[in-house]
N, C-alpha and C. Protein backbone atom coordinates (compact mmCIF):
# COMPACT_ATOMS: atom_id res chain seq x y z
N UNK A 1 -12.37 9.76 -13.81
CA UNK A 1 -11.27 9.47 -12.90
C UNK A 1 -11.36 8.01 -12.47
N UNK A 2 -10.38 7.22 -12.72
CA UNK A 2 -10.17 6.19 -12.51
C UNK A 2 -9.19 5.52 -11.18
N UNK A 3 -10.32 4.91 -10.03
CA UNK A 3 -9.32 4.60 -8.58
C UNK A 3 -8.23 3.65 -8.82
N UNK A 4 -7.10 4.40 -8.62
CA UNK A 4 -5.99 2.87 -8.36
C UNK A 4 -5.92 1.97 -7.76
N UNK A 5 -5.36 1.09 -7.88
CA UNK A 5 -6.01 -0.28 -7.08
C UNK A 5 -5.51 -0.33 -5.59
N UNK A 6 -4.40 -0.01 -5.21
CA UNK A 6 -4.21 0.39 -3.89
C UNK A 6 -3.73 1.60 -3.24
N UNK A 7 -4.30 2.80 -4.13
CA UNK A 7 -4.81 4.16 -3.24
C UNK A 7 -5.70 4.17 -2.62
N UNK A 8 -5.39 4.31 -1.09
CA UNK A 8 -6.55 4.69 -0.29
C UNK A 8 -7.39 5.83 0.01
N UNK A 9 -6.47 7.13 -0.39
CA UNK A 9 -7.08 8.11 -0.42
C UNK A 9 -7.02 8.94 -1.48
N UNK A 10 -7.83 10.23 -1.28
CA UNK A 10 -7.67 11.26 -2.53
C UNK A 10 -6.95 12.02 -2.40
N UNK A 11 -5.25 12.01 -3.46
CA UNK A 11 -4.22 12.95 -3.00
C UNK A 11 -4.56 15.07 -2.93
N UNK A 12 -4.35 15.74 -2.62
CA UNK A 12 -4.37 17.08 -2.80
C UNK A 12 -2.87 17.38 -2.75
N UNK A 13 -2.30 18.62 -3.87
CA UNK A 13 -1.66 19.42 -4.19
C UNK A 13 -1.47 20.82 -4.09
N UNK A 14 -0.27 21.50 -3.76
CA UNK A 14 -0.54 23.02 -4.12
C UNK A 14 -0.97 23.81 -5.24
N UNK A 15 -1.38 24.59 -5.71
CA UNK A 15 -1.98 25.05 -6.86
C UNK A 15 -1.22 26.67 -6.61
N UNK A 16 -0.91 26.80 -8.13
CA UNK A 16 -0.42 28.21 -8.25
C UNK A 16 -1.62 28.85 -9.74
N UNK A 17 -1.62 29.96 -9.28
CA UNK A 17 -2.28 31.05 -10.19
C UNK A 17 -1.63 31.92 -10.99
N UNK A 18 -1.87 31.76 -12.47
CA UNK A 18 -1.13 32.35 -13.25
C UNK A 18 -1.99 33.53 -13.92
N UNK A 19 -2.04 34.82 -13.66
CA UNK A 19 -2.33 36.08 -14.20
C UNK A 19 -1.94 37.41 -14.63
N UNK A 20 -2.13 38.00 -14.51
CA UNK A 20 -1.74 39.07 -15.36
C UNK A 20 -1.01 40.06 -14.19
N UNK A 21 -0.95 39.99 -13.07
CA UNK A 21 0.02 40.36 -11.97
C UNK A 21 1.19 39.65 -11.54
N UNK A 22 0.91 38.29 -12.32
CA UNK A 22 2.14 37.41 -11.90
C UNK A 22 1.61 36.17 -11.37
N UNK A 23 2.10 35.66 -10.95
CA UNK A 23 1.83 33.74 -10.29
C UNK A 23 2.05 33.72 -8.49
N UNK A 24 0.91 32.98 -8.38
CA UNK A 24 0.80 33.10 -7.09
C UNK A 24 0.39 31.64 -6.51
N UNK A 25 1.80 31.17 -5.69
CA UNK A 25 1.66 29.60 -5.18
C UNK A 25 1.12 29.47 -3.93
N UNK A 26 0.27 28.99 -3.86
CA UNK A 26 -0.80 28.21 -2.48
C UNK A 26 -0.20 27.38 -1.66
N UNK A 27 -0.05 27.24 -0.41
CA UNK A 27 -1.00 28.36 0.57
C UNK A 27 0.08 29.96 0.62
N UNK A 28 -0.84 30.64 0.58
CA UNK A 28 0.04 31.85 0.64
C UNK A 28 -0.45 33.18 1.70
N UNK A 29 0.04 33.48 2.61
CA UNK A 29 -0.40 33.71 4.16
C UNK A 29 -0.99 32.86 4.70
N UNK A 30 -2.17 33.18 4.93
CA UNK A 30 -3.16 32.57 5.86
C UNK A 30 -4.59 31.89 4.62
N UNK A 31 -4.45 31.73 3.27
CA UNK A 31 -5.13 31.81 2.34
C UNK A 31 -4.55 30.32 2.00
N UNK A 32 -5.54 29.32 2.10
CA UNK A 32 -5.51 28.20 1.99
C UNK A 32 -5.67 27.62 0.35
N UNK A 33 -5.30 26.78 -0.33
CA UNK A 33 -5.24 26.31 -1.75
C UNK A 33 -4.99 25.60 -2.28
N UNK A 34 -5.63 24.28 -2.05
CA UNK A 34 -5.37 23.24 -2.29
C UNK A 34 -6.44 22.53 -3.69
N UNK A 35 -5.59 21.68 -4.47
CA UNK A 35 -6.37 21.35 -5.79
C UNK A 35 -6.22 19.62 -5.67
N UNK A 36 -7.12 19.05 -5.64
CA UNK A 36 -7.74 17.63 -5.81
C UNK A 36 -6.84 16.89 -7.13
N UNK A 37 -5.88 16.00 -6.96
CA UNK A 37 -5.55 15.09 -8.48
C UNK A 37 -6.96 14.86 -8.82
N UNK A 38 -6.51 14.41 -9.78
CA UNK A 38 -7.19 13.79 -11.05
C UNK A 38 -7.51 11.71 -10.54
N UNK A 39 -6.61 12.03 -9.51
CA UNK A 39 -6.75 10.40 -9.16
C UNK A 39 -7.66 9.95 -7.86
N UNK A 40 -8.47 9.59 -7.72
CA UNK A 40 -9.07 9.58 -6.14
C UNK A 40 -8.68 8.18 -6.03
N UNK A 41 -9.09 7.75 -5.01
CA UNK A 41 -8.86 6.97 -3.96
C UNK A 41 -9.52 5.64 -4.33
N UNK A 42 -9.41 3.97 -3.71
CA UNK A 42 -10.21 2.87 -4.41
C UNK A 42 -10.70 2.70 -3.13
N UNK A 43 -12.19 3.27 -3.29
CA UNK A 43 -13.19 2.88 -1.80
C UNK A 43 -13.38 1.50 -1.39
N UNK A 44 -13.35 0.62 -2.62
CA UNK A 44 -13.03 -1.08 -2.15
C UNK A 44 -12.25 -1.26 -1.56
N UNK A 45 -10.92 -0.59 -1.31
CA UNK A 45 -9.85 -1.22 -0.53
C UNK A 45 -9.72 -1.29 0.97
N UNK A 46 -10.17 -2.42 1.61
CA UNK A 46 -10.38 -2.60 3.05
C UNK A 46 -9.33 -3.12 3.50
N UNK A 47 -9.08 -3.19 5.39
CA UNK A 47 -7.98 -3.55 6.22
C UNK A 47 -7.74 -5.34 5.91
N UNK A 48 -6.72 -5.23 6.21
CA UNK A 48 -6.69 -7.12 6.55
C UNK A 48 -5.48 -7.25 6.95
N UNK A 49 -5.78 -8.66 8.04
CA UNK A 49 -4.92 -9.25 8.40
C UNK A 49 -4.35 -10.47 8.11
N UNK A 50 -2.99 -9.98 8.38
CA UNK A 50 -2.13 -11.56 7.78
C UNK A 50 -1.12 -12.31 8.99
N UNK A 51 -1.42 -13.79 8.77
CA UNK A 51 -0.32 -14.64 9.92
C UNK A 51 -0.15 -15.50 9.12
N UNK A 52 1.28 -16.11 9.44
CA UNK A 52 1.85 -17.14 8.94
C UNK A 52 2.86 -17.53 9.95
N UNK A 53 2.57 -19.37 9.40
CA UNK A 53 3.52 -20.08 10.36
C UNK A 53 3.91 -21.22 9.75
N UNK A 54 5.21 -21.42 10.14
CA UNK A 54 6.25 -22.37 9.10
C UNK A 54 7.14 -23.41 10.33
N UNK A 55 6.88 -24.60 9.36
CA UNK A 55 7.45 -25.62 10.21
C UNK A 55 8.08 -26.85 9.26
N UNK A 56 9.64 -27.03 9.78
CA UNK A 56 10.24 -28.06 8.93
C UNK A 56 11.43 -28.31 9.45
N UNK A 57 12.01 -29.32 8.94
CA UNK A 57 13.46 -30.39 9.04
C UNK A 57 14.25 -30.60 8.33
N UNK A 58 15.20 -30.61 8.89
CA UNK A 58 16.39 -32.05 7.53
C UNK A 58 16.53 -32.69 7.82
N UNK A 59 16.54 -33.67 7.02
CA UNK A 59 16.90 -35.26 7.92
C UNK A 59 18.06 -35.36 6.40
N UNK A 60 19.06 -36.13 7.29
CA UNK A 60 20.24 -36.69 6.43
C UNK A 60 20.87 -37.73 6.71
N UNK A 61 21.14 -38.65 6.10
CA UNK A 61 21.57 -40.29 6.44
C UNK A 61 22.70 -40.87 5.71
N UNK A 62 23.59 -41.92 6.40
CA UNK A 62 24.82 -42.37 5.73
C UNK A 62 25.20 -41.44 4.95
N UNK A 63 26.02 -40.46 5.99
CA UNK A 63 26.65 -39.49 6.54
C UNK A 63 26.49 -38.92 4.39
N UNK A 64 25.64 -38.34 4.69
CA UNK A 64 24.96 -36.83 4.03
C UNK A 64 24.49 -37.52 2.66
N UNK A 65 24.96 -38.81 2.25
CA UNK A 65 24.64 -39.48 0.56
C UNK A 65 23.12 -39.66 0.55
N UNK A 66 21.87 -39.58 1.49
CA UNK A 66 20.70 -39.58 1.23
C UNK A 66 19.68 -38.68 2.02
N UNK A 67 19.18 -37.36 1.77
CA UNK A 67 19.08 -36.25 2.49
C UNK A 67 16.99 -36.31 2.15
N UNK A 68 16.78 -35.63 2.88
CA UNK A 68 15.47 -34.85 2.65
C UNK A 68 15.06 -33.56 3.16
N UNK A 69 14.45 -33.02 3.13
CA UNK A 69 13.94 -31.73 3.48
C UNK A 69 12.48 -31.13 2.94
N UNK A 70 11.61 -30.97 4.82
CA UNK A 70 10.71 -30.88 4.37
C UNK A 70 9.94 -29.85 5.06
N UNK A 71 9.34 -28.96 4.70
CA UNK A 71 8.37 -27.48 5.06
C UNK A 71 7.42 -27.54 4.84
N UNK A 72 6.60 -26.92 5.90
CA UNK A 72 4.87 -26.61 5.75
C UNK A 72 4.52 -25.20 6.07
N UNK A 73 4.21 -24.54 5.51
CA UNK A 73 3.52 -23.23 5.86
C UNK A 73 2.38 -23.30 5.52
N UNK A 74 1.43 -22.57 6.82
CA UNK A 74 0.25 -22.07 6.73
C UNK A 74 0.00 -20.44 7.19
N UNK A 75 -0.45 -19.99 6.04
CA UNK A 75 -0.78 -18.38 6.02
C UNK A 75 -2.06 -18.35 6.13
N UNK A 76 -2.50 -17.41 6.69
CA UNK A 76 -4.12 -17.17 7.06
C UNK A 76 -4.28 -15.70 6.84
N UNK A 77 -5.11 -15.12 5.68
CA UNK A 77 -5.74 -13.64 5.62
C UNK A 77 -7.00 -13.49 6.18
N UNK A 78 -7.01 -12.57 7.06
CA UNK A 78 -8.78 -11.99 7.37
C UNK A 78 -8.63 -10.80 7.08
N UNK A 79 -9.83 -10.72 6.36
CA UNK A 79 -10.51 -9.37 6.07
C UNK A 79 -11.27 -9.15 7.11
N UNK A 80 -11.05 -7.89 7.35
CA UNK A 80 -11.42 -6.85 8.63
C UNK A 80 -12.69 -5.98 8.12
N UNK A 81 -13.74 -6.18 8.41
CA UNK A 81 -14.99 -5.72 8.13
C UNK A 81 -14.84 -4.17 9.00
N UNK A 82 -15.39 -3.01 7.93
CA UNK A 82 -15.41 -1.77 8.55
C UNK A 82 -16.72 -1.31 8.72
């Protein structure tokens, strides 16, 4: 079984039983039945945080024939130690 890269957990499903009385789908009363995928979970995948901040202008001169435009962003990730 191979973890996906950003599953965090291990999915569970209902499970039905196929026999010779017939098929029988889980949970059924009080009789719990649950079956594990085939896919678990990627235990590497930890919390993190993200900020970003953006700053900029236009400047435009003799009325609009020579323009500029200019942006700065800075994004910052932390990883959140568990």
């Amino acid at each position: 079984m191979i973890p996906q890269p950003y599953q965090l957990l291990v999915l569970f499903a209902r499970t039905t039983i196929n026999g010779s009385f017939g098929n029988t789908t889980f949970p059924f009363g009080n009789v719990a039945g649950l079956i594990g995928w085939n896919v678990i979970g990627n235990a590497d995948l930890k919390p993190e945080k993200t900020s970003s901040f953006e700053v900029g202008t236009e400047l435009g001169f003799f009325d609009g024939r020579i323009s500029a435009d200019f942006s700065h962003i800075l994004k910052i990730i932390l990883k959140i130690r568990s």
